[in-house]
N, C-alpha and C. Protein backbone atom coordinates (compact mmCIF):
# COMPACT_ATOMS: atom_id res chain seq x y z
N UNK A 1 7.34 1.24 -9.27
CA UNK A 1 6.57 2.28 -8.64
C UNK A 1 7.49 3.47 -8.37
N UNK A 2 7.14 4.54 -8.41
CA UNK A 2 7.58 5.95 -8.00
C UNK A 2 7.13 6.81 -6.85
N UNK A 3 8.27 7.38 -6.17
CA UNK A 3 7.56 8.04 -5.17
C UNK A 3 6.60 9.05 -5.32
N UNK A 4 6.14 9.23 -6.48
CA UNK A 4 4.69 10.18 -6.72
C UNK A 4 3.50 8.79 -6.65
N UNK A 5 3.68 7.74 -7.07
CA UNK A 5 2.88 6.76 -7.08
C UNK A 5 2.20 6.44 -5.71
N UNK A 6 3.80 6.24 -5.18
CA UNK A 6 3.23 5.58 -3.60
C UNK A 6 2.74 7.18 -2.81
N UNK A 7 2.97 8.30 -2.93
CA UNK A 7 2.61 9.13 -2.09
C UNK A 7 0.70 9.22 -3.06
N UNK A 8 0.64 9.07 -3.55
CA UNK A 8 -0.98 8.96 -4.34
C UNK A 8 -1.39 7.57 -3.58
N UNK A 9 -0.74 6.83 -3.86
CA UNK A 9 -1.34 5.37 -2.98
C UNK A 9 -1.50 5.85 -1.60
N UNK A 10 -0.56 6.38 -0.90
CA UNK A 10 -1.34 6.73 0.77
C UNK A 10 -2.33 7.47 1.06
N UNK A 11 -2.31 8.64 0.07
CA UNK A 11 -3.50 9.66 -0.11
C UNK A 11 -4.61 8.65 -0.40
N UNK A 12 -4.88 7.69 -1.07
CA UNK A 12 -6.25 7.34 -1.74
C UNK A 12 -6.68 6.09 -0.31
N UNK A 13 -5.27 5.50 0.03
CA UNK A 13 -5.93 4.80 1.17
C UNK A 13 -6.39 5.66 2.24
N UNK A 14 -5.78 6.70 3.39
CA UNK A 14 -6.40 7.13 3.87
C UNK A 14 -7.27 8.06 3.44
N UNK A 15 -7.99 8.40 2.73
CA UNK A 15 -9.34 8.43 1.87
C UNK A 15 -10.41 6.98 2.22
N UNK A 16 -9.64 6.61 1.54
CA UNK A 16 -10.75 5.11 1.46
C UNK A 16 -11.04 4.44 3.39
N UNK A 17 -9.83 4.59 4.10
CA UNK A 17 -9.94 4.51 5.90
C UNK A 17 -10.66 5.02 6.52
N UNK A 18 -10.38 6.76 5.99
CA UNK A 18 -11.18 7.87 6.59
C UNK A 18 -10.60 7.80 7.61
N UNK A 19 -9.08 7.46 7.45
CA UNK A 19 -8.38 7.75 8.67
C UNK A 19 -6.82 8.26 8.16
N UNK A 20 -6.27 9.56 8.83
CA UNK A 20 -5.02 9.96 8.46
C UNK A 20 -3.66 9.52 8.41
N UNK A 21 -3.91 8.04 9.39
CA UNK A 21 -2.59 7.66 9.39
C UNK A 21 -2.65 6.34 8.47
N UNK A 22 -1.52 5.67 8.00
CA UNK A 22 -1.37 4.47 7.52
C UNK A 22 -0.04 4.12 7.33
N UNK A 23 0.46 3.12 7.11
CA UNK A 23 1.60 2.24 7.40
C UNK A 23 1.72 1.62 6.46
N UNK A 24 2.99 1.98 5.81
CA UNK A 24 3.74 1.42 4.10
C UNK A 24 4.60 0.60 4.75
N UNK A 25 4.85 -0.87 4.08
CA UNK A 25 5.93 -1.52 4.59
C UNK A 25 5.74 -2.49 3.35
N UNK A 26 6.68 -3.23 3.16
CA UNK A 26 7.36 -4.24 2.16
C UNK A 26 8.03 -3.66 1.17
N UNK A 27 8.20 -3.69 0.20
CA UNK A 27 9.36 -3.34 -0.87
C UNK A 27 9.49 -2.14 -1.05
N UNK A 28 8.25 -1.77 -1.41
CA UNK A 28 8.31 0.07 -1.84
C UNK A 28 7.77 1.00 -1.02
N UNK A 29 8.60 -0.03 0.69
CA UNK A 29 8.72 1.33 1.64
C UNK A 29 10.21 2.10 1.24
N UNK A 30 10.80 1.37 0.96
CA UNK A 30 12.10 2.20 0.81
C UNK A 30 12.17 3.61 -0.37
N UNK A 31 11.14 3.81 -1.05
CA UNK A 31 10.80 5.01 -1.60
C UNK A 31 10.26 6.08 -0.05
N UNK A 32 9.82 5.56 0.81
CA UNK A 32 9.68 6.70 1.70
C UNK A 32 11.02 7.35 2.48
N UNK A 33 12.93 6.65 2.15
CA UNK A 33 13.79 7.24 2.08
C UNK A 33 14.51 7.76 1.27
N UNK A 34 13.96 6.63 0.32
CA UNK A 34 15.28 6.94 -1.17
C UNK A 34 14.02 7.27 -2.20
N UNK A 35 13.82 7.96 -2.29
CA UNK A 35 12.61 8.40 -3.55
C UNK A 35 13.02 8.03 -4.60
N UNK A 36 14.35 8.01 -4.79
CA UNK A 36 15.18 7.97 -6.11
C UNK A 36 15.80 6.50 -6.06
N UNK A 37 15.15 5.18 -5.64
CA UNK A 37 16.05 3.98 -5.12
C UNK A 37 16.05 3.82 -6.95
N UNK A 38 17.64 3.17 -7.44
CA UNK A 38 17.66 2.67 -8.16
C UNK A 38 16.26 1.63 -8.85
N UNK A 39 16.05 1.35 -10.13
CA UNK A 39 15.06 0.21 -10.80
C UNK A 39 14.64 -0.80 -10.14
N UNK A 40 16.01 -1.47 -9.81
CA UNK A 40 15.84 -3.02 -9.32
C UNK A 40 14.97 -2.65 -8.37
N UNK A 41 14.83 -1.76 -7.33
CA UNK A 41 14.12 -1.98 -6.18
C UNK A 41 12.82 -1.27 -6.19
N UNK A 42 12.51 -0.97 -7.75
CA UNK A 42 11.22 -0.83 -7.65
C UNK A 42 10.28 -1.03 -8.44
N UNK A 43 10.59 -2.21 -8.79
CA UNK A 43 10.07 -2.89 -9.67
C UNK A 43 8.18 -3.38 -9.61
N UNK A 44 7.90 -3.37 -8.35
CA UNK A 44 6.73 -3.89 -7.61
C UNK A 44 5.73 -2.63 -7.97
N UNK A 45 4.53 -2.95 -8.45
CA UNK A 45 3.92 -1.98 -8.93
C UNK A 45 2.51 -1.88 -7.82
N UNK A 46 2.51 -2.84 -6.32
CA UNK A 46 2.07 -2.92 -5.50
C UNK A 46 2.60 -1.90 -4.27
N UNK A 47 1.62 -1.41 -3.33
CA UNK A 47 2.43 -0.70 -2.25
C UNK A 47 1.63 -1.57 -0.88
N UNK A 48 2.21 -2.43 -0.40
CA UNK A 48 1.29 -2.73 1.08
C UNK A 48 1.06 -1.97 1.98
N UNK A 49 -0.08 -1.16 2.42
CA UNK A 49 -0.06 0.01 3.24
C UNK A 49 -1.47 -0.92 4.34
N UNK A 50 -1.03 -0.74 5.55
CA UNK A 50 -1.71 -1.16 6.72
C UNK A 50 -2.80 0.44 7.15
N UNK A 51 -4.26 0.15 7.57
CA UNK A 51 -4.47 1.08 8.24
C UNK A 51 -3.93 1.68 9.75
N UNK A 52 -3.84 2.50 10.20
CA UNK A 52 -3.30 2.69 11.43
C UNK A 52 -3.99 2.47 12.85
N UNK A 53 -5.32 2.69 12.48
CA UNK A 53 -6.08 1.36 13.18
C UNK A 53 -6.04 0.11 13.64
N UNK A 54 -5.37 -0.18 12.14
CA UNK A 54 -5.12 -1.79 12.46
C UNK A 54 -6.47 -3.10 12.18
N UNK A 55 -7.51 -2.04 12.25
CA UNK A 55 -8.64 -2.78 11.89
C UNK A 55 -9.11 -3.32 10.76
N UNK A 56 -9.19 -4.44 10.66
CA UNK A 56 -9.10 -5.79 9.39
C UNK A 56 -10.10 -5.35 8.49
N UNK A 57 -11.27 -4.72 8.95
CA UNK A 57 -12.39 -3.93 8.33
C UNK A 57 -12.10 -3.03 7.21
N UNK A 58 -11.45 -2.31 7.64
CA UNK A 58 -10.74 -1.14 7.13
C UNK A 58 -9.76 -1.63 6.12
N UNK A 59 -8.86 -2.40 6.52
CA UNK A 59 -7.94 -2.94 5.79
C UNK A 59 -8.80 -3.98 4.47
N UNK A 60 -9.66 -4.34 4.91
CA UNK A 60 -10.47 -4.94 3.46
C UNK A 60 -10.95 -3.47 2.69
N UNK A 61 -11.43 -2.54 3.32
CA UNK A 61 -11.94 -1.89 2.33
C UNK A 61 -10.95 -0.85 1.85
N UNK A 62 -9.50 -1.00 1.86
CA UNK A 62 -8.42 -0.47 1.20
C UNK A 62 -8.07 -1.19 0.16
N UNK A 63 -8.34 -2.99 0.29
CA UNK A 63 -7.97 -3.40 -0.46
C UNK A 63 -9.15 -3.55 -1.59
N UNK A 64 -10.36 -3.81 -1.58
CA UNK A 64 -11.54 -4.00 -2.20
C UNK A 64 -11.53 -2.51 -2.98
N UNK A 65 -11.32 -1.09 -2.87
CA UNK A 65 -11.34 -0.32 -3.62
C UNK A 65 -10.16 0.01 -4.35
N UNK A 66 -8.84 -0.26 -3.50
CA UNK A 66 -7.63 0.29 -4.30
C UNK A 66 -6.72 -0.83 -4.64
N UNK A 67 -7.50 -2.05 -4.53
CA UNK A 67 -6.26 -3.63 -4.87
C UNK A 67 -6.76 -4.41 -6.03
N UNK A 68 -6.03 -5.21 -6.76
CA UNK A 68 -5.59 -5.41 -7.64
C UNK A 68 -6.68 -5.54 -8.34
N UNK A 69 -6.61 -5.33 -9.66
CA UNK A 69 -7.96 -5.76 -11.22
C UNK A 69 -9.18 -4.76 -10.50
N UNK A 70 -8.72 -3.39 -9.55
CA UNK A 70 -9.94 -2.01 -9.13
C UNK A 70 -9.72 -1.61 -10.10
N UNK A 71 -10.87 -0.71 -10.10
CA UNK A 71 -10.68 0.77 -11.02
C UNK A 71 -9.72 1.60 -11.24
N UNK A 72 -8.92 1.52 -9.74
CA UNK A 72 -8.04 2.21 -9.22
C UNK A 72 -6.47 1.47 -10.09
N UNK A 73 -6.69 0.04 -10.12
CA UNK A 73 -5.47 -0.43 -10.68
C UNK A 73 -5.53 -0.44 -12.14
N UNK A 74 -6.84 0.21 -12.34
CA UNK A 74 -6.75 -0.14 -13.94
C UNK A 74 -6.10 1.20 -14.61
N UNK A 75 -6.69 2.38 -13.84
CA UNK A 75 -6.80 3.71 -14.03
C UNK A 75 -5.50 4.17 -13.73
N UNK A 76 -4.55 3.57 -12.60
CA UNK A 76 -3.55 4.59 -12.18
C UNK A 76 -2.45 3.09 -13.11
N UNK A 77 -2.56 2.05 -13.19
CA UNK A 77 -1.36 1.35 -13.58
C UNK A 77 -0.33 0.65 -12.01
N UNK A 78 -0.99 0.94 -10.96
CA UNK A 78 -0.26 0.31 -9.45
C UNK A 78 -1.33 0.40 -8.75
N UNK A 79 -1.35 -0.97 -7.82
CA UNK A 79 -2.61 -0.84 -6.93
C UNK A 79 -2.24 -0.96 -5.48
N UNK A 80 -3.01 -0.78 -4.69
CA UNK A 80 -2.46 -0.92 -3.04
C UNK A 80 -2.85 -2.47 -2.70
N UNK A 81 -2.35 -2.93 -1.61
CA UNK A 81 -2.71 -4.11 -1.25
C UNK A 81 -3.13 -3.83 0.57
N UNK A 82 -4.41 -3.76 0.99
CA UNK A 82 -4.56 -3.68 2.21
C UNK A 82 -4.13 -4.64 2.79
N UNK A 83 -3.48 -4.43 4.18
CA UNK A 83 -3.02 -5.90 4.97
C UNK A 83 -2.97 -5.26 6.25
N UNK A 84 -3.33 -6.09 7.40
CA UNK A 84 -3.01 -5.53 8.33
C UNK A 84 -1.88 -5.91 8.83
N UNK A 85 -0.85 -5.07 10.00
CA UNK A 85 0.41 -5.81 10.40
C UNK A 85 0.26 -7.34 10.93
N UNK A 86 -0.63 -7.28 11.83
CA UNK A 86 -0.86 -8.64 12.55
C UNK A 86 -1.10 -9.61 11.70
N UNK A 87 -1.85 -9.49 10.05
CA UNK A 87 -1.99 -10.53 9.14
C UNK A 87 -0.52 -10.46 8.25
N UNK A 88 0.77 -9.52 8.72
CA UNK A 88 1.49 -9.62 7.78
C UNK A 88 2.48 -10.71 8.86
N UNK A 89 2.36 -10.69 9.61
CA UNK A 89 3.29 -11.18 11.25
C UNK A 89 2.92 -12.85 10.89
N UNK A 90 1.63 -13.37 10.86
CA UNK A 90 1.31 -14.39 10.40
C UNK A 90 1.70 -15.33 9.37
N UNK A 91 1.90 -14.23 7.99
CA UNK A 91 2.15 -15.14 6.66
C UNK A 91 3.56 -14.84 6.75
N UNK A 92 4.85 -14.27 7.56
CA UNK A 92 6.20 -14.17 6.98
C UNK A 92 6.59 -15.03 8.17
N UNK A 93 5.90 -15.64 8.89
CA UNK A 93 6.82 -16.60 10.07
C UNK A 93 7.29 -17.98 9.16
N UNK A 94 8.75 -18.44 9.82
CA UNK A 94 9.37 -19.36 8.82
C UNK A 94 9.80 -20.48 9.71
């Protein structure tokens, strides 16, 4: 992914929220410092972006329009994965 990719991925989620804020985190947050991160680290053609809400609602319908085998993933070649933080807090406990 590229930082023109993921800055199109936040635009289309908050679109799809109808809300201005949202929250990039897992691999190809680090394009929101290093735009230019070497290959290896951006290999992931996924961006996990949380609504800023937080609301699970919302967060399905980020993922149902802009996540994986959408229109959106067919058309742009990278899709978003809605998640909310609190469902990401859940699946990384070890």
């Amino acid at each position: 992914m590229t930082r023109d990719q993921l800055e199109h991925a936040i635009r289309a989620a908050c679109d799809v929220a109808g809300e201005g804020v949202v929250i990039v985190f897992g691999s190809q947050s680090i394009l929101g410092q290093h735009p230019d991160a070497p290959d290896e680290l951006r290999q992931s053609m996924e961006a996990d972006i949380a609504p800023g809400s937080g609301d699970p609602d919302v967060a399905d319908r980020i993922d149902g329009a802009l996540g994986e085998d959408s229109d959106f993933h067919r058309l742009h070649g990278f899709y978003v994965h809605g998640l909310t933080i609190d469902a990401t807090r859940r699946s990384s406990v070890f």
